[in-house]
Protein backbone atom coordinates (compact mmCIF):
# COMPACT_ATOMS: atom_id res chain seq x y z
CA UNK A 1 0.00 0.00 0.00
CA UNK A 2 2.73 1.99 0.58
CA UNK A 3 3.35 5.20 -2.08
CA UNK A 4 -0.24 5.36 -2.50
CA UNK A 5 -2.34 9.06 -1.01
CA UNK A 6 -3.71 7.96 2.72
CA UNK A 7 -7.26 9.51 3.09
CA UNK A 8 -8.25 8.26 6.47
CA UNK A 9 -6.80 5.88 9.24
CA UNK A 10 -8.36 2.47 8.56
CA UNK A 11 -10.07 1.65 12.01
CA UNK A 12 -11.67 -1.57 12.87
CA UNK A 13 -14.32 -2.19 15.81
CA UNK A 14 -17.16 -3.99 16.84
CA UNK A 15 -20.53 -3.02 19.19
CA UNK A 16 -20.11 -3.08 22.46
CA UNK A 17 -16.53 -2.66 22.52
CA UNK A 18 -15.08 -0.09 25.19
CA UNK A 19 -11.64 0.54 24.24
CA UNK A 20 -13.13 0.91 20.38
CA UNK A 21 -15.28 3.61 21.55
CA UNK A 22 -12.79 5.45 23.62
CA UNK A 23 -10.73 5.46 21.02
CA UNK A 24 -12.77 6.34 18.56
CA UNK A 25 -13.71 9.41 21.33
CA UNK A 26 -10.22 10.64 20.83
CA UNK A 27 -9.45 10.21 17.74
CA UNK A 28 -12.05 12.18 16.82
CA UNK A 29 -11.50 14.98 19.49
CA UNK A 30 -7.84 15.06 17.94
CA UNK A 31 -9.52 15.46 14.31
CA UNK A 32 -7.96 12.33 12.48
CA UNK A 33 -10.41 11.19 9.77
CA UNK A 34 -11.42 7.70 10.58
CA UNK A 35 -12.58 5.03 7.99
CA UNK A 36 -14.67 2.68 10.49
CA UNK A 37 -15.16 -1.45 9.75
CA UNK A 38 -17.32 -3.15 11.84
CA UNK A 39 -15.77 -6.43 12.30
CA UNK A 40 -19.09 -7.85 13.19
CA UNK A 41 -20.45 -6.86 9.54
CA UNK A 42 -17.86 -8.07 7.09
CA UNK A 43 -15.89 -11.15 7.26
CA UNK A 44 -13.27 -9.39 5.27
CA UNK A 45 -12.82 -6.74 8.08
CA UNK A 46 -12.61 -9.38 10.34
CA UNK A 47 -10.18 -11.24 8.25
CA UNK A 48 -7.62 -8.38 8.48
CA UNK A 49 -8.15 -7.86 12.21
CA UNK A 50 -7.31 -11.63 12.18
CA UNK A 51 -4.25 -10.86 10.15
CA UNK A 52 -3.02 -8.37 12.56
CA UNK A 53 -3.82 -10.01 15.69
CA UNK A 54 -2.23 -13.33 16.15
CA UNK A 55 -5.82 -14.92 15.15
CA UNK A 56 -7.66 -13.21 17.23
CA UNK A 57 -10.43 -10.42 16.34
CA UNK A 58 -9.07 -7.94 18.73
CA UNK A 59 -10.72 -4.69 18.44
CA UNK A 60 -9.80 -1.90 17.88
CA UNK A 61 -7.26 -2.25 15.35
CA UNK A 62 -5.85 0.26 13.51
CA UNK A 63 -4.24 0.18 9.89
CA UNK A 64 -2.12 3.16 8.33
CA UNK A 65 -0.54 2.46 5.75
CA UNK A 66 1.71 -0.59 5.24
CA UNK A 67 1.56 -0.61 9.81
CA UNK A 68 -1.06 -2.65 11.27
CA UNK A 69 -1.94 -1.83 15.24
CA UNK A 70 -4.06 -3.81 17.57
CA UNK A 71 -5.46 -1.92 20.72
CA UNK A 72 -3.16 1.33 20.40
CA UNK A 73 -3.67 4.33 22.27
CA UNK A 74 -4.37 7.73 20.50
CA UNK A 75 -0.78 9.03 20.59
CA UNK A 76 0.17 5.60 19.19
CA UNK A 77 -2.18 6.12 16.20
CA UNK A 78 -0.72 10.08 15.97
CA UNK A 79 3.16 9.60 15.82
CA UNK A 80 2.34 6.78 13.27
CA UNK A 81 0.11 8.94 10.96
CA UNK A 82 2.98 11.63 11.74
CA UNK A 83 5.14 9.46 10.11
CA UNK A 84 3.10 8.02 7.13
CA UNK A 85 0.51 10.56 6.49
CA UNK A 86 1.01 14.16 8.27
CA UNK A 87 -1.06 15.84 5.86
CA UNK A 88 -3.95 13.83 8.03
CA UNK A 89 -2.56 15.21 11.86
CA UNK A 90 -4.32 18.87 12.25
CA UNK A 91 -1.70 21.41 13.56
CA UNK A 92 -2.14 22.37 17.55
């Protein structure tokens, strides 16, 4: 994936999940654009989580790029998209 324009961090969830919505909480308060997959809706979102996590569907999980995250915390999920897409990290 790498080389291509990132629009949005790639972040996967599921209902009922605490740390997803927390996350999601300041993510959002931070302004990073979020493209959300509901693990629970599409076995192919799943799949990746899957991917990521050792076989397990660990939520949330975070993609950026070519860097795959499971359970991060917000500053995590910032220095990364620093790094790989700073166009997407809103100054102040």
């Amino acid at each position: 994936m790498s080389g291509t324009t990132i629009n949005a961090v790639q972040f996967y969830w599921r209902p009922g999940c605490g740390f997803c919505a927390r996350l999601d909480r300041a993510l959002e308060h931070a302004g990073i654009p979020m493209a959300k997959h509901n693990i629970w809706e599409d076995p192919a979102d799943a799949a990746v989580v899957r991917s990521l996590a050792n076989g397990n569907e660990t939520v949330p999980t975070i993609v950026i790029d070519d860097i795959g995250m499971v359970n991060p915390s917000a500053d995590e999920v910032i220095a990364v998209l620093s790094s790989k897409a700073p166009h997407l990290v809103p100054e102040g």
